[in-house]
N, C-alpha and C. Protein backbone atom coordinates (compact mmCIF):
# COMPACT_ATOMS: atom_id res chain seq x y z
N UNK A 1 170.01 -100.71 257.69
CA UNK A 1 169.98 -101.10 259.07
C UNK A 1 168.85 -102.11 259.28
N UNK A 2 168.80 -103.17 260.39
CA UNK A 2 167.83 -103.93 260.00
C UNK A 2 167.10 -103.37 261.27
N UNK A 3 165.68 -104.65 260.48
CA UNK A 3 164.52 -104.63 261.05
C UNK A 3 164.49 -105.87 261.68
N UNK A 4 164.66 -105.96 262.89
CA UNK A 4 165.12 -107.25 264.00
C UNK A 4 163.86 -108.52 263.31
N UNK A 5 162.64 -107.77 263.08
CA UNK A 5 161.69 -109.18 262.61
C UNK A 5 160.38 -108.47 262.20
N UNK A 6 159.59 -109.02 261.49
CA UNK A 6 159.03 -108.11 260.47
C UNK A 6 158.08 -107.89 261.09
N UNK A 7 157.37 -106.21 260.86
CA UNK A 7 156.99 -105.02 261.40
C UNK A 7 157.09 -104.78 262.79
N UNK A 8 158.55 -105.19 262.75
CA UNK A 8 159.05 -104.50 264.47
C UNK A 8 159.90 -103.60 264.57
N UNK A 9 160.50 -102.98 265.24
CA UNK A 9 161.17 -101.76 265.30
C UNK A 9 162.83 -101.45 264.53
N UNK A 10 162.49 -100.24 263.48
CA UNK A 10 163.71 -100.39 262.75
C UNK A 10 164.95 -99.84 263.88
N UNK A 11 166.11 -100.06 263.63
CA UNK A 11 167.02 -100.31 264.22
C UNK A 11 167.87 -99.09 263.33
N UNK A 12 168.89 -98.03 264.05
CA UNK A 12 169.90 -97.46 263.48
C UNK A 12 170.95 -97.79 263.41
N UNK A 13 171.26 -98.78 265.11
CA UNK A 13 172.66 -99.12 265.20
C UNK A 13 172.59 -98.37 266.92
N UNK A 14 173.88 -98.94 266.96
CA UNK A 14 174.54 -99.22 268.57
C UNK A 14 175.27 -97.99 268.62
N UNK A 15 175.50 -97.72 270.23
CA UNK A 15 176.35 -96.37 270.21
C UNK A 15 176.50 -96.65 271.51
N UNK A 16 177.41 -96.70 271.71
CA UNK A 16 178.28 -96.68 273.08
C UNK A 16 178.39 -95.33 273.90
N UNK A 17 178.23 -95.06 274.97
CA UNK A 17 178.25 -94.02 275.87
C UNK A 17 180.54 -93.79 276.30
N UNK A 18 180.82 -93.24 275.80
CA UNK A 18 182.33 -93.07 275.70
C UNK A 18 182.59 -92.46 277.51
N UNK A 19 183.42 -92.83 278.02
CA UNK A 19 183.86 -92.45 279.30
C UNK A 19 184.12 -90.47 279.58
N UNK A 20 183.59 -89.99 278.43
CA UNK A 20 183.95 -88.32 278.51
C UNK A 20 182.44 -88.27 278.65
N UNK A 21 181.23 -89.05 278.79
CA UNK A 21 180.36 -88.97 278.22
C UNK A 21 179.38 -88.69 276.98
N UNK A 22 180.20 -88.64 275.86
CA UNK A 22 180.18 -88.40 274.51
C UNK A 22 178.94 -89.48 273.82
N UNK A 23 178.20 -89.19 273.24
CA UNK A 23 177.06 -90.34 272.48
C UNK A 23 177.19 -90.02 271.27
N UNK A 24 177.31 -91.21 270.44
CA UNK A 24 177.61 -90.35 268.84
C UNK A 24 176.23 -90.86 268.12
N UNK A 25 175.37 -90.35 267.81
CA UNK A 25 174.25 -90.40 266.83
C UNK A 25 174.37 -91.17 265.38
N UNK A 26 173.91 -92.59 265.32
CA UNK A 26 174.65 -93.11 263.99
C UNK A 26 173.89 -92.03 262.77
N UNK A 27 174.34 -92.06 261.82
CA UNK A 27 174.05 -91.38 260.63
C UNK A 27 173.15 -91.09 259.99
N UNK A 28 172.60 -92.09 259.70
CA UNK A 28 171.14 -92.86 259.40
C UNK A 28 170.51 -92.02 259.85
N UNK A 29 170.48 -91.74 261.66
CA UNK A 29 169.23 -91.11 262.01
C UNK A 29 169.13 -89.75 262.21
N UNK A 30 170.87 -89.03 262.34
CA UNK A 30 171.03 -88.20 261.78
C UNK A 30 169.98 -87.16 260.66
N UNK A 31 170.20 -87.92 259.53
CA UNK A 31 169.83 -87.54 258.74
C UNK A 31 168.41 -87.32 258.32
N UNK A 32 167.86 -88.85 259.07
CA UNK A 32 166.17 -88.82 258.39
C UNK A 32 165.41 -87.83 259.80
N UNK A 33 166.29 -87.18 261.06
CA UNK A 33 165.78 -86.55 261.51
C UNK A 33 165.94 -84.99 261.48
N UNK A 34 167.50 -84.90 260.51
CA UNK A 34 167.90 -83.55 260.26
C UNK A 34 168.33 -82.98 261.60
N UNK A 35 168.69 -83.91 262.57
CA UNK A 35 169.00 -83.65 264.12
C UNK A 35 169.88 -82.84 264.65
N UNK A 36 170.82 -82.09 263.55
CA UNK A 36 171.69 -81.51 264.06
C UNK A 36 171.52 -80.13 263.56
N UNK A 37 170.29 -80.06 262.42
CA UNK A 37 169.81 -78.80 262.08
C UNK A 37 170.09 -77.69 262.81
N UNK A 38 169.64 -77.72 263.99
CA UNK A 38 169.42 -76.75 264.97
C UNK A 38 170.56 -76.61 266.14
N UNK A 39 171.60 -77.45 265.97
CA UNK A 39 172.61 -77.48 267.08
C UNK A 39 171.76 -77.88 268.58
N UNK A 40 171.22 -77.79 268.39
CA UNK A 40 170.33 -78.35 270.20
C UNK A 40 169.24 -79.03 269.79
N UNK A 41 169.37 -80.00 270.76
CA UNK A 41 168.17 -81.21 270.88
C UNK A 41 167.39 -81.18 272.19
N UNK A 42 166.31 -81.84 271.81
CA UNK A 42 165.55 -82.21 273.06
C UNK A 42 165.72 -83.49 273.60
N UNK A 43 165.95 -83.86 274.76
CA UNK A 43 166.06 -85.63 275.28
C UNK A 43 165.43 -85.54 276.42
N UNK A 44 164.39 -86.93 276.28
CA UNK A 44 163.22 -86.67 277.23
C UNK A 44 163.27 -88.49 277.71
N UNK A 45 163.46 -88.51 279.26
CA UNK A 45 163.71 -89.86 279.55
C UNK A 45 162.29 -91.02 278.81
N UNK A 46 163.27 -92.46 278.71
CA UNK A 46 162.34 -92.74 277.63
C UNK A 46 161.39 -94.10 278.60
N UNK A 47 160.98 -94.83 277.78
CA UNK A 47 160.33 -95.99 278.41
C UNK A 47 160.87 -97.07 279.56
N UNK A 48 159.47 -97.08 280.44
CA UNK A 48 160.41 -98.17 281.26
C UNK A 48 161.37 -99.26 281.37
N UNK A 49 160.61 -99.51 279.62
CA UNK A 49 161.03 -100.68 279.21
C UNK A 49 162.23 -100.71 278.51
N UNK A 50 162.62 -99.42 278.07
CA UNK A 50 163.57 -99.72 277.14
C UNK A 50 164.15 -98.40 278.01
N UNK A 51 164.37 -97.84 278.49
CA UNK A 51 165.02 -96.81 279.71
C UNK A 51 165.92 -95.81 278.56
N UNK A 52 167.04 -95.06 278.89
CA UNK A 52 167.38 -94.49 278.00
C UNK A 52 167.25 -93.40 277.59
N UNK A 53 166.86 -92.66 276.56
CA UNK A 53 166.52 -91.00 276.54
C UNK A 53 166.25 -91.49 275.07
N UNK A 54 164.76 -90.61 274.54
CA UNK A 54 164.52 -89.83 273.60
C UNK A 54 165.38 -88.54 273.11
N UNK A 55 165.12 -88.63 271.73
CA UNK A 55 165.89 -87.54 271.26
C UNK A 55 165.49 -87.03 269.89
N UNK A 56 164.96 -85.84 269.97
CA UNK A 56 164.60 -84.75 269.08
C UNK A 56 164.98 -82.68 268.91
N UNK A 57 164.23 -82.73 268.07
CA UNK A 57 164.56 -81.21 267.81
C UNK A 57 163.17 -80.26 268.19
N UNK A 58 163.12 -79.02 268.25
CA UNK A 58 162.31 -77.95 268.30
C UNK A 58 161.51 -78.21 267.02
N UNK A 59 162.24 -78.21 265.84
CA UNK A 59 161.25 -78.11 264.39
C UNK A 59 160.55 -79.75 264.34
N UNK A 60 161.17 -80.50 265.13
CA UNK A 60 159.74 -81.39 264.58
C UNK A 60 158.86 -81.83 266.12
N UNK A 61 159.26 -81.39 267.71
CA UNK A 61 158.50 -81.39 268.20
C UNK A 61 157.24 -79.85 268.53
N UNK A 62 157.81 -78.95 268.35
CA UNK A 62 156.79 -77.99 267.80
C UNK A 62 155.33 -77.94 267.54
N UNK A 63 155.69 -77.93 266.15
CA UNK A 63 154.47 -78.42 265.17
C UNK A 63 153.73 -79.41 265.35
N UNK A 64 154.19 -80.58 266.51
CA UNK A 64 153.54 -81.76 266.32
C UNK A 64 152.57 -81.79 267.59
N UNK A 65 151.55 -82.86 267.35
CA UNK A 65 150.79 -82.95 268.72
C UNK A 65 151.12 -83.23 270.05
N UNK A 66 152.52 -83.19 269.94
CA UNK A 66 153.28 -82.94 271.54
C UNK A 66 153.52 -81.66 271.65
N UNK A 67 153.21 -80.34 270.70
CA UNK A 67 154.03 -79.35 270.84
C UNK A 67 153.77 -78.76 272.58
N UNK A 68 152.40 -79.01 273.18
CA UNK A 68 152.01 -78.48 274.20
C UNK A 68 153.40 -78.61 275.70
N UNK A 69 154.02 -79.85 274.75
CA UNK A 69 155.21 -79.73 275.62
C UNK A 69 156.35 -78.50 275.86
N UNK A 70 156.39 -78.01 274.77
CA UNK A 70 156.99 -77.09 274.80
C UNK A 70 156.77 -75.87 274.95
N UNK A 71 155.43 -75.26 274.57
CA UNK A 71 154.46 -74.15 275.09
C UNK A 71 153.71 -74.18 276.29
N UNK A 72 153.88 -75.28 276.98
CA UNK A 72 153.73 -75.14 278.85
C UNK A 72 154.86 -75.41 279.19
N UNK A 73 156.31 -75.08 278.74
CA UNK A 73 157.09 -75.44 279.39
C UNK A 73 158.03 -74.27 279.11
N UNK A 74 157.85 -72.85 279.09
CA UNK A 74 158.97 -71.54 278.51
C UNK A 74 160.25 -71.52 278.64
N UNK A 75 160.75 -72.59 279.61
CA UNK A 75 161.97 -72.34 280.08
C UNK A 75 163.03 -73.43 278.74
N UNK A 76 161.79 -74.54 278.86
CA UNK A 76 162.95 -75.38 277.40
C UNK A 76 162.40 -74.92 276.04
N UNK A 77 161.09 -74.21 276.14
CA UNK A 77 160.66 -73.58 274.61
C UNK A 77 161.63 -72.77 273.99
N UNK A 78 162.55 -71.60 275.24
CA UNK A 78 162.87 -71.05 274.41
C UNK A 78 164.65 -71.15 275.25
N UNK A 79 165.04 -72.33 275.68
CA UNK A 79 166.38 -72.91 276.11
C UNK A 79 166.93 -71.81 277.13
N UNK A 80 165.81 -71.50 278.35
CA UNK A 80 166.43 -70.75 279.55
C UNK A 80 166.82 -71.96 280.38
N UNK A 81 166.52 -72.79 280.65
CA UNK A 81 166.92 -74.06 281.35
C UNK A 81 168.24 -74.10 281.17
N UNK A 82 169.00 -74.65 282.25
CA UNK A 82 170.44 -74.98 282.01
C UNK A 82 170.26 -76.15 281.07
N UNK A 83 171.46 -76.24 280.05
CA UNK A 83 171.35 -77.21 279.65
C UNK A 83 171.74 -78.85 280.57
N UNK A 84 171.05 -79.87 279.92
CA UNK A 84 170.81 -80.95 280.59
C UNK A 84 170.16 -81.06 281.91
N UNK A 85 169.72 -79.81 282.33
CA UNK A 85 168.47 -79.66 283.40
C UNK A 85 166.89 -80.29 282.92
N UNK A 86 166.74 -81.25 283.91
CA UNK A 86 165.53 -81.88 283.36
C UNK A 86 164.48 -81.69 284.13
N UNK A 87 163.84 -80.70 283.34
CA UNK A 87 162.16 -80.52 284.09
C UNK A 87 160.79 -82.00 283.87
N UNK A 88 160.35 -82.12 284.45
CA UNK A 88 159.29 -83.16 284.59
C UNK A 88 157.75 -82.24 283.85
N UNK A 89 157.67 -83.04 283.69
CA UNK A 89 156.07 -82.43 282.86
C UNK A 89 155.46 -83.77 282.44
N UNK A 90 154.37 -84.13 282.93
CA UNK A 90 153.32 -84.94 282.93
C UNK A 90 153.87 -86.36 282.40
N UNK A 91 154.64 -86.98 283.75
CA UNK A 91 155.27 -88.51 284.17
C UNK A 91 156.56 -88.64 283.07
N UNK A 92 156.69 -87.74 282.30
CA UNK A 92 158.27 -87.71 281.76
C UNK A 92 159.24 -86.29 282.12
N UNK A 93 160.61 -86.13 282.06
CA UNK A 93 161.49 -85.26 282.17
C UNK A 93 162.19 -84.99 281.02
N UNK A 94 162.02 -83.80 280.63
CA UNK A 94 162.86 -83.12 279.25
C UNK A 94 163.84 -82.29 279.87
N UNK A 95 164.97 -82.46 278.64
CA UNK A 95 165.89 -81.35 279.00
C UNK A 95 166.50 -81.07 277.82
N UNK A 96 167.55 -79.87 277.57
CA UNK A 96 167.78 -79.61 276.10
C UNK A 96 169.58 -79.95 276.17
N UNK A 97 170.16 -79.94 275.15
CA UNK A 97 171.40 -80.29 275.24
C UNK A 97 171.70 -79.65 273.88
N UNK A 98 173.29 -78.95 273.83
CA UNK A 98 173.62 -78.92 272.32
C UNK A 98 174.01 -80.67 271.64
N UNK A 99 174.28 -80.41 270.49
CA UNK A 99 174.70 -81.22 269.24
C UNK A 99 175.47 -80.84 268.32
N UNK A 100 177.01 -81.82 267.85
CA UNK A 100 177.97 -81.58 267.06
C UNK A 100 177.21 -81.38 265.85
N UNK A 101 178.00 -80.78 265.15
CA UNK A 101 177.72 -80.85 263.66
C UNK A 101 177.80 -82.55 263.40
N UNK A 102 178.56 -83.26 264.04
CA UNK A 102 178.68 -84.48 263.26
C UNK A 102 177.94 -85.45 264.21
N UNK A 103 177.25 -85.00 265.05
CA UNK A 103 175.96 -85.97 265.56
C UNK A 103 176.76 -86.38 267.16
N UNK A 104 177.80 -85.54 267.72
CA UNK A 104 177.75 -86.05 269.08
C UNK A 104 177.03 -85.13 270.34
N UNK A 105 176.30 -85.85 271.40
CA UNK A 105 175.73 -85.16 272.16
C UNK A 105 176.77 -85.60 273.55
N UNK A 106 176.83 -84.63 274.55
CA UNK A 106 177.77 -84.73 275.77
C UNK A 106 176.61 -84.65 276.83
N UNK A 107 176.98 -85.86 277.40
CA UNK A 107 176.07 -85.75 278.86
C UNK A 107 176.85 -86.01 279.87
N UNK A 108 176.73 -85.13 280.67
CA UNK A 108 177.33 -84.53 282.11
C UNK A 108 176.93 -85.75 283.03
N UNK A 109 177.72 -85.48 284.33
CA UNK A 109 177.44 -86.39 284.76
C UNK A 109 176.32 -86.74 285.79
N UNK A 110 175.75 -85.40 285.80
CA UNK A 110 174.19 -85.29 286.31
C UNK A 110 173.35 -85.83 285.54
N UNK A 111 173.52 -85.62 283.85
CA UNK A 111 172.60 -86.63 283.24
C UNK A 111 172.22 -87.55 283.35
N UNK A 112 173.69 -88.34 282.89
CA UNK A 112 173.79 -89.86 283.46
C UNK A 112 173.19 -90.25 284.22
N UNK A 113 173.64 -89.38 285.76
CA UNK A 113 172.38 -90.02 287.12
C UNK A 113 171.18 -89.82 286.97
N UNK A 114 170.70 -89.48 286.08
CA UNK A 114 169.55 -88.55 286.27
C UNK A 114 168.74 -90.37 285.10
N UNK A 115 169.40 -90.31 284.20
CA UNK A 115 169.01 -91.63 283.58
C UNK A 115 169.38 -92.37 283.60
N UNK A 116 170.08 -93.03 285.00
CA UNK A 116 170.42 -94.22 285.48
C UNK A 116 171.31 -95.10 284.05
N UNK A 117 172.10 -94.17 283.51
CA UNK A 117 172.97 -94.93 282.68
C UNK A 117 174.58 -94.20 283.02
N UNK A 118 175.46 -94.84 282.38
CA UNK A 118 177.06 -94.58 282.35
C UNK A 118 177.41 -95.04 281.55
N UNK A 119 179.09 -94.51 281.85
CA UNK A 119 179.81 -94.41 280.45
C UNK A 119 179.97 -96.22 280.12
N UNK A 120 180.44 -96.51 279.01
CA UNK A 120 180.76 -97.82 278.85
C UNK A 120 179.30 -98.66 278.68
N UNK A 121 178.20 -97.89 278.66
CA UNK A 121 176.57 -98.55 278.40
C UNK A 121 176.37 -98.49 276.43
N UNK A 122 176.02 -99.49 276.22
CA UNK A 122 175.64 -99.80 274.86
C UNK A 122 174.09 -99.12 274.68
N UNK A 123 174.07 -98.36 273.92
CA UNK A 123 172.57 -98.07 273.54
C UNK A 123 172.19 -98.34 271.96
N UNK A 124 170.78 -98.42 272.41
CA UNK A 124 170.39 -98.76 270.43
C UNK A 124 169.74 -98.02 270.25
N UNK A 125 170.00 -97.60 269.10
CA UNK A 125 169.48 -96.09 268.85
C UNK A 125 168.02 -97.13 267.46
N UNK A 126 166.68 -96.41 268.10
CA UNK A 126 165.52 -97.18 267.53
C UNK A 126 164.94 -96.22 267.11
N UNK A 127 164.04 -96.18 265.65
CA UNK A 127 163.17 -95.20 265.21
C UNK A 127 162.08 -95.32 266.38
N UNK A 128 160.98 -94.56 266.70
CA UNK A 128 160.04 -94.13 267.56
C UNK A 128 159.09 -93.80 267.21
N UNK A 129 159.11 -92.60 266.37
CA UNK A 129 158.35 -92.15 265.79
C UNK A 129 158.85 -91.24 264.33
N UNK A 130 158.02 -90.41 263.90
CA UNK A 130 158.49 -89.18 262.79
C UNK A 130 158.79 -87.95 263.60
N UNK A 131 158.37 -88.09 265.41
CA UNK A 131 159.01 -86.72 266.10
C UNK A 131 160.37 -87.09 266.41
N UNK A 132 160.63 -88.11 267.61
CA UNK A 132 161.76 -88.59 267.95
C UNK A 132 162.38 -90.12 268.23
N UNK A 133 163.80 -90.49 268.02
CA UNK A 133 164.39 -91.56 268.01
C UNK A 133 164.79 -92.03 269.50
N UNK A 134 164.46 -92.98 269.82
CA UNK A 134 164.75 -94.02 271.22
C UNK A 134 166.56 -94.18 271.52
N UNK A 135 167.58 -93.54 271.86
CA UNK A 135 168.36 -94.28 272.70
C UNK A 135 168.02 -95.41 273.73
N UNK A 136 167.68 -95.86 273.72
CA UNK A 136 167.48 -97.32 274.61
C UNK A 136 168.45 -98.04 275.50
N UNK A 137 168.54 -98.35 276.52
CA UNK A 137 169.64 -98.76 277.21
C UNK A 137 169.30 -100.22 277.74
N UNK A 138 168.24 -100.95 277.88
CA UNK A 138 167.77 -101.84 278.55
C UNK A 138 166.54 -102.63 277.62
N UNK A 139 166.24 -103.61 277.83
CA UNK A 139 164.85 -104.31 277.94
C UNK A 139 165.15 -105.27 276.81
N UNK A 140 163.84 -105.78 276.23
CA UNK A 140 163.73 -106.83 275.35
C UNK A 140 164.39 -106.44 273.42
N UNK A 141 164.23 -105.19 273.44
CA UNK A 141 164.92 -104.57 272.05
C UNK A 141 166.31 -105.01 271.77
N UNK A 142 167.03 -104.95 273.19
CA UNK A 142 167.97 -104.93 273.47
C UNK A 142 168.88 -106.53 273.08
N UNK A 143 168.32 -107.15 274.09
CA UNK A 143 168.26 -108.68 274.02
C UNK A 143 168.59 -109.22 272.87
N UNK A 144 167.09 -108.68 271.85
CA UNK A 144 166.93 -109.29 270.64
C UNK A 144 168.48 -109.08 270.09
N UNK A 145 168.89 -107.52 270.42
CA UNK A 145 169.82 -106.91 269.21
C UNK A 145 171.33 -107.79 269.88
N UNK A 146 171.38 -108.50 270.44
CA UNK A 146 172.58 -108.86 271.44
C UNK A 146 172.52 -110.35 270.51
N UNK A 147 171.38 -110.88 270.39
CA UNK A 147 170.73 -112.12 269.59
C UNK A 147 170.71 -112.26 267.84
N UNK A 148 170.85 -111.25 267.53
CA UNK A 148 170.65 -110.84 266.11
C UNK A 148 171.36 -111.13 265.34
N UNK A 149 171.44 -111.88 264.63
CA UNK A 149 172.07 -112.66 263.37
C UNK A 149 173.30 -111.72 262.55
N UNK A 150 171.87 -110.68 262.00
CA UNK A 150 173.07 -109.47 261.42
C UNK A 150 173.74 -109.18 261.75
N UNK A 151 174.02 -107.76 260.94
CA UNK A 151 174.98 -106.51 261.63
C UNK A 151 174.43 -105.79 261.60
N UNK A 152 174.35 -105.24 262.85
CA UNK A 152 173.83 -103.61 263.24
C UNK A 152 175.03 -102.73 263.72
N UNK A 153 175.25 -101.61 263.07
CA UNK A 153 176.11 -100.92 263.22
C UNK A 153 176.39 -100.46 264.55
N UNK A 154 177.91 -100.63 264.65
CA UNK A 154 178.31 -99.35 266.07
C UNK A 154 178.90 -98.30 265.15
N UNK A 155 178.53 -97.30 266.78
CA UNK A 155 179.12 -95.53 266.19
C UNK A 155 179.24 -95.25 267.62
């Protein structure tokens, strides 16, 4: 998958928001995040700039120096929250959602409003970090990837 321009943000590939609301997780990130390990993810609205939703698991936000997110928060620590109910906790909103075995996540249509996206929206799915991967819906990432010589995968 490329790297739009050198040491800038690796790229998984494109994923279209399907009119059932369906998001399919390309493979790639799948894997290097083990994302479907757990059948439920975490998605936590993402940057202004790049809008969209974060997306991770319990085993690698946990352990990590965000875990405080999840141990001041009991209701998504231990998935009493409805799913796709998004609590706010310090200028972002998390919420938990299941996950296919084969990497699709379903967002309702409260989600959607809730992150100012819909069906028929192109997202690029961007590494972030080693906790969680950027769905992205907007901004300059975007642009570039609309601009981009290569091929970056759809899923």
């Amino acid at each position: 998958m490329p790297q739009m321009n050198k040491g800038g943000k690796f790229i998984f590939g494109k994923s279209m928001i399907r009119e059932n609301g369906t998001v399919q997780i390309p493979a790639q990130a799948m894997e290097e995040y083990q994302i479907t390990s757990e059948k439920r993810v975490y998605l936590f609205t993402g940057s202004r700039s790049t809008g969209g939703f974060c997306v991770t698991r319990k085993g690698l936000l946990a352990p990590s120096k965000l875990g405080h997110i999840l141990t001041e928060n009991d209701s998504l620590q231990n998935y009493r929250s409805r799913p796709g109910e998004f609590i706010k906790y310090k200028g972002r909103s998390y919420c938990w959602a299941g996950i296919s075995e084969t990497g699709q996540i379903s967002l309702t249509d409260e989600m959607l409003d809730f992150l100012q996206i819909q069906p028929g929206v192109q997202l690029l799915c961007i590494r972030s970090s080693d906790i969680a991967f950027t769905m992205g819906a907007k901004g300059p990432l975007l642009e570039r990837a609309e601009n981009y010589a290569g091929e970056i995968p759809a899923f």
